[in-house]
Protein backbone atom coordinates (compact mmCIF):
# COMPACT_ATOMS: atom_id res chain seq x y z
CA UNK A 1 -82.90 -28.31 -35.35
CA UNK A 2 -82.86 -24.66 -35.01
CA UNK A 3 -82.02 -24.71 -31.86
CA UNK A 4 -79.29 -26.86 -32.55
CA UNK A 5 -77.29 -25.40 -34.94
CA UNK A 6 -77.73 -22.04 -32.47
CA UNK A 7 -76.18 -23.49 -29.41
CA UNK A 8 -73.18 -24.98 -32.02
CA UNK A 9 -72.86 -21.52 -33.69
CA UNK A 10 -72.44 -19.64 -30.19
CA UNK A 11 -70.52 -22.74 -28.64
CA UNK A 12 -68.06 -22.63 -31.65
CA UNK A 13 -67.75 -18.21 -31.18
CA UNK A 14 -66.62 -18.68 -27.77
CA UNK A 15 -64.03 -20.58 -29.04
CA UNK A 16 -62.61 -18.65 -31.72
CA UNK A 17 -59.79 -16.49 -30.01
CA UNK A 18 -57.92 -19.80 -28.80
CA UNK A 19 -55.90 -22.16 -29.87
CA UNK A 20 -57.74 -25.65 -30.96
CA UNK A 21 -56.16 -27.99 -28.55
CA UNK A 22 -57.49 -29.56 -25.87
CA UNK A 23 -54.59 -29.39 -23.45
CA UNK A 24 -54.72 -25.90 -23.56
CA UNK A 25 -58.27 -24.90 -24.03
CA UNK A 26 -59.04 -24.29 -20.50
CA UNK A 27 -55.52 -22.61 -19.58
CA UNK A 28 -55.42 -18.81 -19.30
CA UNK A 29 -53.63 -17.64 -22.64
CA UNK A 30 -50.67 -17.15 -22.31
CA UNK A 31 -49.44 -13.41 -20.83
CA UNK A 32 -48.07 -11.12 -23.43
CA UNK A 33 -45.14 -9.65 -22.50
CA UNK A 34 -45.10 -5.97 -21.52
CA UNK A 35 -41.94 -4.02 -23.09
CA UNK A 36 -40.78 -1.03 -21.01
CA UNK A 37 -39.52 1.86 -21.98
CA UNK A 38 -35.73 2.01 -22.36
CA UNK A 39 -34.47 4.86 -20.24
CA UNK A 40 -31.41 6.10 -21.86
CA UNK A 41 -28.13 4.97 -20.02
CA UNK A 42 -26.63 7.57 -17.50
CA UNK A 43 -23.16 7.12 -16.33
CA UNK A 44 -22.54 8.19 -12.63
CA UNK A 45 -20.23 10.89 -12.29
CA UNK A 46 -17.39 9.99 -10.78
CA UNK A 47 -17.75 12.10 -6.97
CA UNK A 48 -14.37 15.02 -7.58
CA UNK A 49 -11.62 14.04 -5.83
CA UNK A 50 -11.31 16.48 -2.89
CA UNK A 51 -7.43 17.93 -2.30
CA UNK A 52 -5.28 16.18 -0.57
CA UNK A 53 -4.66 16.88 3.05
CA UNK A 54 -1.54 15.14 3.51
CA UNK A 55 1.54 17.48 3.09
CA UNK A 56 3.72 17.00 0.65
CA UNK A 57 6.91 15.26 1.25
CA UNK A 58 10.01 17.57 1.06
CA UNK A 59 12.60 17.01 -1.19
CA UNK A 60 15.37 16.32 1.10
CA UNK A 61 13.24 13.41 2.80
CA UNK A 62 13.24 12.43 -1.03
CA UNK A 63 16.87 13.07 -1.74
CA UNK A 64 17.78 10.92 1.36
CA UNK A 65 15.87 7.72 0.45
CA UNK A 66 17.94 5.00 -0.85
CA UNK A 67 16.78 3.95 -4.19
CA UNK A 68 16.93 -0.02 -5.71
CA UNK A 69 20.06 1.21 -7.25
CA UNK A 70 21.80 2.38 -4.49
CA UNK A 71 21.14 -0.90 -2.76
CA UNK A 72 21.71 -3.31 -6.50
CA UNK A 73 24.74 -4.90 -4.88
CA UNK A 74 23.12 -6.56 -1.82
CA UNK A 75 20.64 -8.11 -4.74
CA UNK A 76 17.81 -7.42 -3.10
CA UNK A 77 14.11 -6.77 -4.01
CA UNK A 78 11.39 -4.59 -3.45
CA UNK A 79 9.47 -5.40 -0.16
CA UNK A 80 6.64 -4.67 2.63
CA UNK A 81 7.68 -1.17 4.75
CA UNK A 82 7.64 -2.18 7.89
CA UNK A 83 8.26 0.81 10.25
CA UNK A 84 9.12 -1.40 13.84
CA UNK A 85 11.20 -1.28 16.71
CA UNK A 86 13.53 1.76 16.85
CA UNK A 87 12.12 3.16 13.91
CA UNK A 88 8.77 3.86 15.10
CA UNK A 89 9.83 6.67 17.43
CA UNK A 90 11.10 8.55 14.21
CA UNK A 91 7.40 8.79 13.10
CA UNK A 92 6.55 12.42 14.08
CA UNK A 93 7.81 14.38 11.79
CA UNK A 94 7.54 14.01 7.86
CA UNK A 95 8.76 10.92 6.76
CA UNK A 96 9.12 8.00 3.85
CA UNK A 97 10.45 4.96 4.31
CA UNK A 98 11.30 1.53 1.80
CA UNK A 99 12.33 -1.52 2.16
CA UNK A 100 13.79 -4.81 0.46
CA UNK A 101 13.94 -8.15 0.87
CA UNK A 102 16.89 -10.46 0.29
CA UNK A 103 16.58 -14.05 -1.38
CA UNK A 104 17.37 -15.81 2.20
CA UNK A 105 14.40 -13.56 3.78
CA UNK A 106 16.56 -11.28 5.95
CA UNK A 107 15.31 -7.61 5.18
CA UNK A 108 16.46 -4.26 4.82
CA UNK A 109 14.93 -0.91 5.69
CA UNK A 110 15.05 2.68 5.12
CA UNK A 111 13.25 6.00 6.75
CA UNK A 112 13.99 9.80 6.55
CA UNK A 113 12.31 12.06 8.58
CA UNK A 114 12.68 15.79 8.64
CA UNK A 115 12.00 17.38 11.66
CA UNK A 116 10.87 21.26 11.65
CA UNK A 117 10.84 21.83 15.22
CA UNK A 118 13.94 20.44 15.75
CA UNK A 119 17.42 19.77 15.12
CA UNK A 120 17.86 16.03 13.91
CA UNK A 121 20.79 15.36 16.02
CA UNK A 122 18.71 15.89 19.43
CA UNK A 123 16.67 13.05 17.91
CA UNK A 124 19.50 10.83 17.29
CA UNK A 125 21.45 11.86 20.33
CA UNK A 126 17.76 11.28 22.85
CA UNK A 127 16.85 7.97 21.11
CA UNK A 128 16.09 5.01 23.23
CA UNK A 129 17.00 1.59 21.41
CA UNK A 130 16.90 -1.53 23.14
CA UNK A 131 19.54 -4.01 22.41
CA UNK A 132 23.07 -3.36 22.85
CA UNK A 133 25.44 -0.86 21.10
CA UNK A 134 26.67 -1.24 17.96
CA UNK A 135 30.50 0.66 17.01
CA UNK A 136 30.67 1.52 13.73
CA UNK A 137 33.34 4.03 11.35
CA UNK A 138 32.51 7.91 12.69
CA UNK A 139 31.05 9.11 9.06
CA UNK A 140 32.21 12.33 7.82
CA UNK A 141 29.38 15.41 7.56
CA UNK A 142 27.17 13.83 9.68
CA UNK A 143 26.28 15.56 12.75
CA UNK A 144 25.12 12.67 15.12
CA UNK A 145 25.57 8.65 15.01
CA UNK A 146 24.61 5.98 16.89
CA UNK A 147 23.33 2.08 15.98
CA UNK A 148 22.39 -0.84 18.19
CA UNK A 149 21.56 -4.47 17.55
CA UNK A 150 18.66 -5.93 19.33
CA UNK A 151 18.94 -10.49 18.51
CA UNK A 152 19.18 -10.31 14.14
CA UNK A 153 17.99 -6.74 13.80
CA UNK A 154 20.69 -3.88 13.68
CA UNK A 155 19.46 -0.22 13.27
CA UNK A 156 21.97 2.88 12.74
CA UNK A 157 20.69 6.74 12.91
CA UNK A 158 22.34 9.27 11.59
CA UNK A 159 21.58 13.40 11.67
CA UNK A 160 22.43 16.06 9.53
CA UNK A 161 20.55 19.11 9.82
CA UNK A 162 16.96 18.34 10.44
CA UNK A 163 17.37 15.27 8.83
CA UNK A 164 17.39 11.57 10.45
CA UNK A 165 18.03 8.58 8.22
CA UNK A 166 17.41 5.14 9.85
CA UNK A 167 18.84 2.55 8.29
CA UNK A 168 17.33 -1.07 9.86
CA UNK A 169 18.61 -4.68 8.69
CA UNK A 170 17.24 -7.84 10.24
CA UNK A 171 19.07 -11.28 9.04
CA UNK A 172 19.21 -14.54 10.15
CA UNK A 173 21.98 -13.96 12.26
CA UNK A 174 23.15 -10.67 14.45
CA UNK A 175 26.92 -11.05 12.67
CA UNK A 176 24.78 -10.74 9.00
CA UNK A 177 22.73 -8.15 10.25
CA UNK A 178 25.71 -6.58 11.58
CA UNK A 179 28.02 -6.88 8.04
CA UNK A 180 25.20 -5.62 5.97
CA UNK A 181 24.68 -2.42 8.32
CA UNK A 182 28.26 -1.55 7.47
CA UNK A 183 28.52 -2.51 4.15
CA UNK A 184 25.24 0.27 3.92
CA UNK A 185 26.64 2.68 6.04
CA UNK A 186 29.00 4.24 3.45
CA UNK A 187 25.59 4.78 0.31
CA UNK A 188 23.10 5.68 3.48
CA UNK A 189 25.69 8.48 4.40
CA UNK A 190 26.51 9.52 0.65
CA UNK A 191 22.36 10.17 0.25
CA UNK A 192 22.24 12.21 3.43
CA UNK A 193 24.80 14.19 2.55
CA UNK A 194 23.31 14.70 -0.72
CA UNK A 195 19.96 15.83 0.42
């Protein structure tokens, strides 16, 4: 009987750290979890922002930008610069261009690039449009003019000083294009002048 009650007494100690249920007698017990550390939260540093490289636009580029007010009366909005056709051989000096869209689609565009090395009449008078020449009023105080119309786009270029302002319009028709480019002619000349 002795012997007995031994075997139950160490039978029953192996036992005694687990649960009393069958189903889980012969599982592992279950893992505890492990709690790390908490690291205290570092923010990155934002990297400094290095100079800009790109010069600074002068003021008479700025001065000789249409604005949405000078353009309110063709009720037109903000839209996508575009620099294309004639336009992008006015690129190598310092420039800004904008442009607007009209409700019907047709579009309107505006660049002014100074030119340091230069006079901005050479530029005007040594461009190379393609499309055929468009006549418009001779503009007082400007020193060089000229404007084509190549299918629904019309461009004009004008020169004062080292100044060229490129006005562009395409519409759905050359005769639009054509009506809006003078109707502009008058505020893109008032803004040069200006500057």
């Amino acid at each position: 009987m002795l012997a007995v009650a031994t075997v139950a007494l160490f039978g029953l100690s192996g036992c005694a750290d687990r649960p009393n249920d069958l189903d889980t007698y012969y599982d592992d017990p279950a893992p505890t979890p492990t709690v790390e550390p908490t690291r205290p939260s570092v923010k990155p540093q934002a990297a400094p922002v290095p100079p800009s490289t790109a010069a600074p636009v002068p003021a008479a580029v700025s001065a000789a930008l249409l604005t949405d007010e000078d353009v309110a009366e063709e009720e037109v909005v903000p839209g996508e610069s575009k620099v294309s056709g004639c336009l992008t051989g006015l690129t190598r000096g310092t420039s800004r261009s904008t442009a607007w869209s009209y409700p019907s689609g047709s579009m309107l565009e505006h660049q002014v690039t100074e030119y340091t090395d230069r006079d901005a009449s050479d530029v005007v008078t040594q461009a190379v449009c393609e499309g055929k020449k468009l006549t418009l009023t001779r503009q007082p105080g400007v020193e060089a003019q000229r404007a084509w119309c190549e299918g629904t786009t019309c461009t004009v270029l004008l020169a004062k000083g080292k100044l060229v302002s490129a006005l562009s319009v395409t519409a759905g028709t050359e005769a639009r294009a054509t009506d809006a480019a003078r109707r502009l002619l008058p505020i893109v000349v008032r803004r040069l002048r200006s500057a």
